[in-house]
N, C-alpha and C. Protein backbone atom coordinates (compact mmCIF):
# COMPACT_ATOMS: atom_id res chain seq x y z
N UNK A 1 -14.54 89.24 -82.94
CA UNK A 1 -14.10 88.00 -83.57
C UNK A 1 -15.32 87.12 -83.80
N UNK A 2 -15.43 86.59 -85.20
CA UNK A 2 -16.64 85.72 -84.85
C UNK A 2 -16.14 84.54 -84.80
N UNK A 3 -17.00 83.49 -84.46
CA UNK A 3 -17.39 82.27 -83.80
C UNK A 3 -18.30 81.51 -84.06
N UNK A 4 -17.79 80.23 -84.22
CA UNK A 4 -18.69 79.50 -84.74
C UNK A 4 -18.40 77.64 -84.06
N UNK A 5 -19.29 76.79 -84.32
CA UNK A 5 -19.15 75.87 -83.53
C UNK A 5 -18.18 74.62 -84.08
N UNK A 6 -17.61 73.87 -83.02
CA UNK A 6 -16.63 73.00 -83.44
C UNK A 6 -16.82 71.77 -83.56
N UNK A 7 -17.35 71.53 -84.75
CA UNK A 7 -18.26 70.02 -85.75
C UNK A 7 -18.99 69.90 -84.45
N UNK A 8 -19.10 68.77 -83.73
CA UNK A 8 -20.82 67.97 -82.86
C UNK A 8 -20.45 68.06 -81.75
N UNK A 9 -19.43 68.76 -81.12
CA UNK A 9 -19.25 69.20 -79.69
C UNK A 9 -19.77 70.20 -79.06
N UNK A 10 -19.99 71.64 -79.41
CA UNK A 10 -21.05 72.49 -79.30
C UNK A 10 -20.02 73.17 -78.69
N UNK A 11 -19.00 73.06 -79.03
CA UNK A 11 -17.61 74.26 -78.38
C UNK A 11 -17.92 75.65 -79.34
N UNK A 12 -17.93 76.78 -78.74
CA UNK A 12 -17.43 77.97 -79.54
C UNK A 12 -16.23 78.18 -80.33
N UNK A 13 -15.82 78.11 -81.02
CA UNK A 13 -14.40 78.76 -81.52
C UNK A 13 -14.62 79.97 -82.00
N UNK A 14 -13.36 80.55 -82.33
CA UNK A 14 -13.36 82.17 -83.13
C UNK A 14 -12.82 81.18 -84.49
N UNK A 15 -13.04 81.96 -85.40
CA UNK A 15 -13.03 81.52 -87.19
C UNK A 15 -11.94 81.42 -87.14
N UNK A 16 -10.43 82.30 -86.39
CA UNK A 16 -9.36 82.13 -86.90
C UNK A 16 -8.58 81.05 -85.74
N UNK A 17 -7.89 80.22 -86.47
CA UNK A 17 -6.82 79.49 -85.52
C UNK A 17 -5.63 80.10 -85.49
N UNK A 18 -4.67 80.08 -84.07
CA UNK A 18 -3.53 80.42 -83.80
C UNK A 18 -2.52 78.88 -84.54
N UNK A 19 -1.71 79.46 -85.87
CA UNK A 19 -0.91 77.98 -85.74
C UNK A 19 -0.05 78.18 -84.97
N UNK A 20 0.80 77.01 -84.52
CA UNK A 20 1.93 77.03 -83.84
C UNK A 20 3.16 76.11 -84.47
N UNK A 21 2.93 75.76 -85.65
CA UNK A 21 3.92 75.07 -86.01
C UNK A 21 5.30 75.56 -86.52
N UNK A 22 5.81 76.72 -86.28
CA UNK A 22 6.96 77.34 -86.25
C UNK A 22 7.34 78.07 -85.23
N UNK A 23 6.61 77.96 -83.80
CA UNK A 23 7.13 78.26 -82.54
C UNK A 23 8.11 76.85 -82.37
N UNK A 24 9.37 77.00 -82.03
CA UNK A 24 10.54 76.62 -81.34
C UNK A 24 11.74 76.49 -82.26
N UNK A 25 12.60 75.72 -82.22
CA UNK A 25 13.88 75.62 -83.14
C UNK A 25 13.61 75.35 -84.47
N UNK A 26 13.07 74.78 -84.81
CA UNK A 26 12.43 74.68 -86.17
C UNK A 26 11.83 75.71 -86.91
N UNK A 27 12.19 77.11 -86.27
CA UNK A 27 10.47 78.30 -86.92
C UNK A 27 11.63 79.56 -86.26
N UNK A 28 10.75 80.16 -85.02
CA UNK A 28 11.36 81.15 -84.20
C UNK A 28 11.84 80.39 -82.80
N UNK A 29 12.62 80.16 -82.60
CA UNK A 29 13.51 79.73 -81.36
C UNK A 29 13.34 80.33 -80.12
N UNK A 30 12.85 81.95 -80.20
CA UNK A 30 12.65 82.93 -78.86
C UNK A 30 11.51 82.26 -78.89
N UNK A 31 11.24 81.85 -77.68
CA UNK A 31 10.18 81.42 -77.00
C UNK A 31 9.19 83.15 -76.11
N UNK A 32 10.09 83.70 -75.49
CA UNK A 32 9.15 85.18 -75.18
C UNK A 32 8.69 85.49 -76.28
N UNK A 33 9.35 85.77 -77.61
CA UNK A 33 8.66 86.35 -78.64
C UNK A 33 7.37 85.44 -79.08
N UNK A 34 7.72 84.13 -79.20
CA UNK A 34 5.85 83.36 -79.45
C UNK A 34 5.02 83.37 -78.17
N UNK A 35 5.44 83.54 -77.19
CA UNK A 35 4.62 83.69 -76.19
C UNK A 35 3.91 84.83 -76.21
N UNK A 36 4.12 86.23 -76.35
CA UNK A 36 3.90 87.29 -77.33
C UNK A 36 3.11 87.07 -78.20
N UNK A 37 3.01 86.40 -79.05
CA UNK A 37 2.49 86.13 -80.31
C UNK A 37 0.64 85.45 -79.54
N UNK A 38 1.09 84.38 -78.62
CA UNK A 38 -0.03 83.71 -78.34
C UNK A 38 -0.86 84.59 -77.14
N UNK A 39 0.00 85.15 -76.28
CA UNK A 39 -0.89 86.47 -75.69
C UNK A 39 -1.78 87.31 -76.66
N UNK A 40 -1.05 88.10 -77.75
CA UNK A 40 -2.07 89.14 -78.68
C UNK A 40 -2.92 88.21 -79.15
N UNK A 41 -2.80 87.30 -79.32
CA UNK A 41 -4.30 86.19 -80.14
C UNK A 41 -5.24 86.17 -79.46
N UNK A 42 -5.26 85.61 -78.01
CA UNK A 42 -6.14 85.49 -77.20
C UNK A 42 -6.49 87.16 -76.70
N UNK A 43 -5.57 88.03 -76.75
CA UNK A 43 -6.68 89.36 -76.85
C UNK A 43 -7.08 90.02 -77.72
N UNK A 44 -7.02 89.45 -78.71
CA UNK A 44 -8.03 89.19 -80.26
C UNK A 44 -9.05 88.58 -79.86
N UNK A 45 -8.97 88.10 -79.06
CA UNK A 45 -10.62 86.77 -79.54
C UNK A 45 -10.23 85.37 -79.76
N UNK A 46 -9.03 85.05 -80.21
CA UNK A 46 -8.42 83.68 -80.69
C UNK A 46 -8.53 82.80 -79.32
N UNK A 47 -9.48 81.74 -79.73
CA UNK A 47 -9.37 80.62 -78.78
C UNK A 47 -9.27 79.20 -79.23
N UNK A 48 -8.66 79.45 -80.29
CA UNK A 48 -8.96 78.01 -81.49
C UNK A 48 -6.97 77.98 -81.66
N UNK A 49 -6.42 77.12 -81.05
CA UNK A 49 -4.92 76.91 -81.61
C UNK A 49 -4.96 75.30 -81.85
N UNK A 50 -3.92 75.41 -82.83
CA UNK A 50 -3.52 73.98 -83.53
C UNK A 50 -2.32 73.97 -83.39
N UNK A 51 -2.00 72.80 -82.51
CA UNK A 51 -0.29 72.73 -82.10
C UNK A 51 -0.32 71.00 -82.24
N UNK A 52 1.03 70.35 -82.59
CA UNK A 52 1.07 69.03 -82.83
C UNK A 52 2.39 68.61 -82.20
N UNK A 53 2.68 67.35 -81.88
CA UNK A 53 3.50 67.10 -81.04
C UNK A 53 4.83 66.70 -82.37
N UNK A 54 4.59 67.14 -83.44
CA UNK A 54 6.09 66.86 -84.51
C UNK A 54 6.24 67.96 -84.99
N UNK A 55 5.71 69.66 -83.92
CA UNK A 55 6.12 70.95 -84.57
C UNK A 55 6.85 71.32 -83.42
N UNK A 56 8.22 71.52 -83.81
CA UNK A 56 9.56 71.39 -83.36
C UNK A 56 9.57 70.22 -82.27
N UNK A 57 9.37 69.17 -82.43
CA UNK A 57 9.56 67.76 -81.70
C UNK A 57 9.48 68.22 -80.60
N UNK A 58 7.95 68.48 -80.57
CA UNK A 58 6.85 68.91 -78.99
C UNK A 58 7.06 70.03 -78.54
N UNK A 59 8.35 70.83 -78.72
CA UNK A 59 8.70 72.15 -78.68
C UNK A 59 7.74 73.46 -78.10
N UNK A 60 7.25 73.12 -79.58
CA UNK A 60 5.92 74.25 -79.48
C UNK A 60 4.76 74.05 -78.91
N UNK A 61 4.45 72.62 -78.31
CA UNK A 61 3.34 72.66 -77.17
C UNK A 61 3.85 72.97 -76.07
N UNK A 62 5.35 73.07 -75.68
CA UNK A 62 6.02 73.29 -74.25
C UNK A 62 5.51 74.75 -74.22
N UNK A 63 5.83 75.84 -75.68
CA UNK A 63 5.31 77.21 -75.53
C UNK A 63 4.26 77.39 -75.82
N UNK A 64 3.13 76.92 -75.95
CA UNK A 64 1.60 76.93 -75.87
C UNK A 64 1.23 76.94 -74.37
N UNK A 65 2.02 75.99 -73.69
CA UNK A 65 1.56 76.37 -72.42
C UNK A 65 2.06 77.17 -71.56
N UNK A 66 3.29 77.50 -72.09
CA UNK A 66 3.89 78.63 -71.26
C UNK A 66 2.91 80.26 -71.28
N UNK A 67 2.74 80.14 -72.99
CA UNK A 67 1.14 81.50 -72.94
C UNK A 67 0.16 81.09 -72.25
N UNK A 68 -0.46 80.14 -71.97
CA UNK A 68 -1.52 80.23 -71.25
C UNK A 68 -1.53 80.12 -69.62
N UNK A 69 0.05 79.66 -69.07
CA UNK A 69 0.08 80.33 -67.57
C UNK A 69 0.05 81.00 -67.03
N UNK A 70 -0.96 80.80 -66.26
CA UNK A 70 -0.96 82.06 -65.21
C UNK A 70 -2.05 83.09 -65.86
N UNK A 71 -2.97 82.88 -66.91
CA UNK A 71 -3.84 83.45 -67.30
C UNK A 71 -5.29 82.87 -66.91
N UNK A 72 -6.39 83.46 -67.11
CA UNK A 72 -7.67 82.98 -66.75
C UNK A 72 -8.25 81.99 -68.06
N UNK A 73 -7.34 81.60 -69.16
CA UNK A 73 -7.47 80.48 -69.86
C UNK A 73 -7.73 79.02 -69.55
N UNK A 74 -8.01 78.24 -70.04
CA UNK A 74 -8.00 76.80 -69.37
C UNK A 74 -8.06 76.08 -71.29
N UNK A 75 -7.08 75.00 -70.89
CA UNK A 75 -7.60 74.11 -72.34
C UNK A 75 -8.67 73.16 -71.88
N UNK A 76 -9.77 73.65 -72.86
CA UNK A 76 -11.11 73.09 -72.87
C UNK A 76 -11.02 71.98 -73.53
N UNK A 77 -10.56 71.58 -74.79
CA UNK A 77 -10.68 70.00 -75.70
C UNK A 77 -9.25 70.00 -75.90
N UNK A 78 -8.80 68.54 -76.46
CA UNK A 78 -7.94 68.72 -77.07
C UNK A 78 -7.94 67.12 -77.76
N UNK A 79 -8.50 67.30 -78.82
CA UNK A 79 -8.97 66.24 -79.63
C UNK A 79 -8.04 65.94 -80.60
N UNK A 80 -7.86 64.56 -80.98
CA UNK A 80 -6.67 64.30 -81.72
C UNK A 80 -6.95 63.42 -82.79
N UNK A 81 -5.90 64.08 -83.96
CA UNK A 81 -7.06 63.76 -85.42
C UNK A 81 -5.67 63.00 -85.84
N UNK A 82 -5.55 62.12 -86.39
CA UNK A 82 -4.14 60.94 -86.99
C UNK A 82 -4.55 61.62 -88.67
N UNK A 83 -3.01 62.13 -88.63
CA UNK A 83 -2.78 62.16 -90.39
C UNK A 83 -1.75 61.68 -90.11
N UNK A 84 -1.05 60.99 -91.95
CA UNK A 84 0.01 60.83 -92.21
C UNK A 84 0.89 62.06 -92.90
N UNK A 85 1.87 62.33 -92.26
CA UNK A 85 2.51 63.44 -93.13
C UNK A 85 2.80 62.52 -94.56
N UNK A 86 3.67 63.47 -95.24
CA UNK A 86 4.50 63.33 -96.54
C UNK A 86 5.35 61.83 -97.06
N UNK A 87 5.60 61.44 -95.42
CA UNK A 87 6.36 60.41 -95.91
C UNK A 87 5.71 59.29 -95.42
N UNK A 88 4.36 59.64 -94.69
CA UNK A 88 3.50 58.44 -94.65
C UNK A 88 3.57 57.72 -93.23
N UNK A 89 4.46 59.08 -92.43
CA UNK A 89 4.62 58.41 -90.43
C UNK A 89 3.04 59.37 -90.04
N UNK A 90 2.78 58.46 -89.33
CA UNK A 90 1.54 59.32 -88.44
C UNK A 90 1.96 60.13 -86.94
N UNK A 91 1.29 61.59 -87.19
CA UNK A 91 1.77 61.93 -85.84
C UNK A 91 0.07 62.10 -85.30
N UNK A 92 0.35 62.67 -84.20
CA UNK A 92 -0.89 63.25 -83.63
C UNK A 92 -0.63 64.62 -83.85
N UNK A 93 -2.13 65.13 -84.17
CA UNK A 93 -2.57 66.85 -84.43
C UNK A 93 -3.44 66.91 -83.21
N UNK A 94 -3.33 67.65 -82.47
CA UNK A 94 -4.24 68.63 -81.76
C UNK A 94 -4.66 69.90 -82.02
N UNK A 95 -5.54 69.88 -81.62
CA UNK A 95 -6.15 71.14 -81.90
C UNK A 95 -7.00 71.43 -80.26
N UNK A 96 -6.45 72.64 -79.90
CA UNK A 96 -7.10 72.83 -78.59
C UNK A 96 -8.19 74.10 -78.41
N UNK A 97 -9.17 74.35 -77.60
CA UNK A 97 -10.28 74.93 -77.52
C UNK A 97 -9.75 75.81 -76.28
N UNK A 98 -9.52 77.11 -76.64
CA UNK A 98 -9.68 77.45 -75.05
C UNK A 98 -10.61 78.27 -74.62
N UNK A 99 -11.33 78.04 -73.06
CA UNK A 99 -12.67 79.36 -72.81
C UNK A 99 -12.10 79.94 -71.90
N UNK A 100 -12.49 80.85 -71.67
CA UNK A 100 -11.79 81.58 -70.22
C UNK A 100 -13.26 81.15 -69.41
N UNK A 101 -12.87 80.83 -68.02
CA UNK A 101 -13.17 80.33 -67.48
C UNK A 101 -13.29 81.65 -66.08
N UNK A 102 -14.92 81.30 -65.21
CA UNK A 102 -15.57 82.17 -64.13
C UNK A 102 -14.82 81.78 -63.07
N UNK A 103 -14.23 80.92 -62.86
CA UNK A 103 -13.76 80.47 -61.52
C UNK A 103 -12.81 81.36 -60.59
């Protein structure tokens, strides 16, 4: 997977992001099955996911962290960028970094 750095923080990412904005009732509802989904990413190489707290009304960050329990993952950043959607409400976007971690 390649990798490259994340604007002036000096984080690694892999090129591809995991979205998550159709993990929960709004998208796919099975939560094992996106958990699934976010396991094979991270044994791809994927350490770059973008999850927001208005994709399935926080939903899908509840199953972002359900993939990364109990794994040697850790969320490294989670920096938050203000857009306005479509109709002009602002949510918060995250975008999280994860490294696996020596500990």
């Amino acid at each position: 997977m390649k990798r490259r750095t994340l604007g002036a923080t000096g984080i690694s990412v892999s090129d591809v992001a995991l979205g998550t904005m159709m993990f929960g009732a709004r998208g796919n509802a099975d939560h094992d099955e996106s958990v699934r989904m976010i396991h094979a990413a991270l044994d791809a190489g994927v350490n770059f996911v973008d999850t927001a707290d208005v994709y399935s009304v926080g939903e899908s960050e509840e199953i972002v962290a359900k993939g990364a329990e109990g794994s040697s993952w850790r969320r490294r950043v989670g920096d938050e960028v203000r857009a306005a959607d479509g109709a002009g409400r602002q949510s918060a976007r995250r975008f999280a970094a994860l490294d696996q971690t020596c500990d």
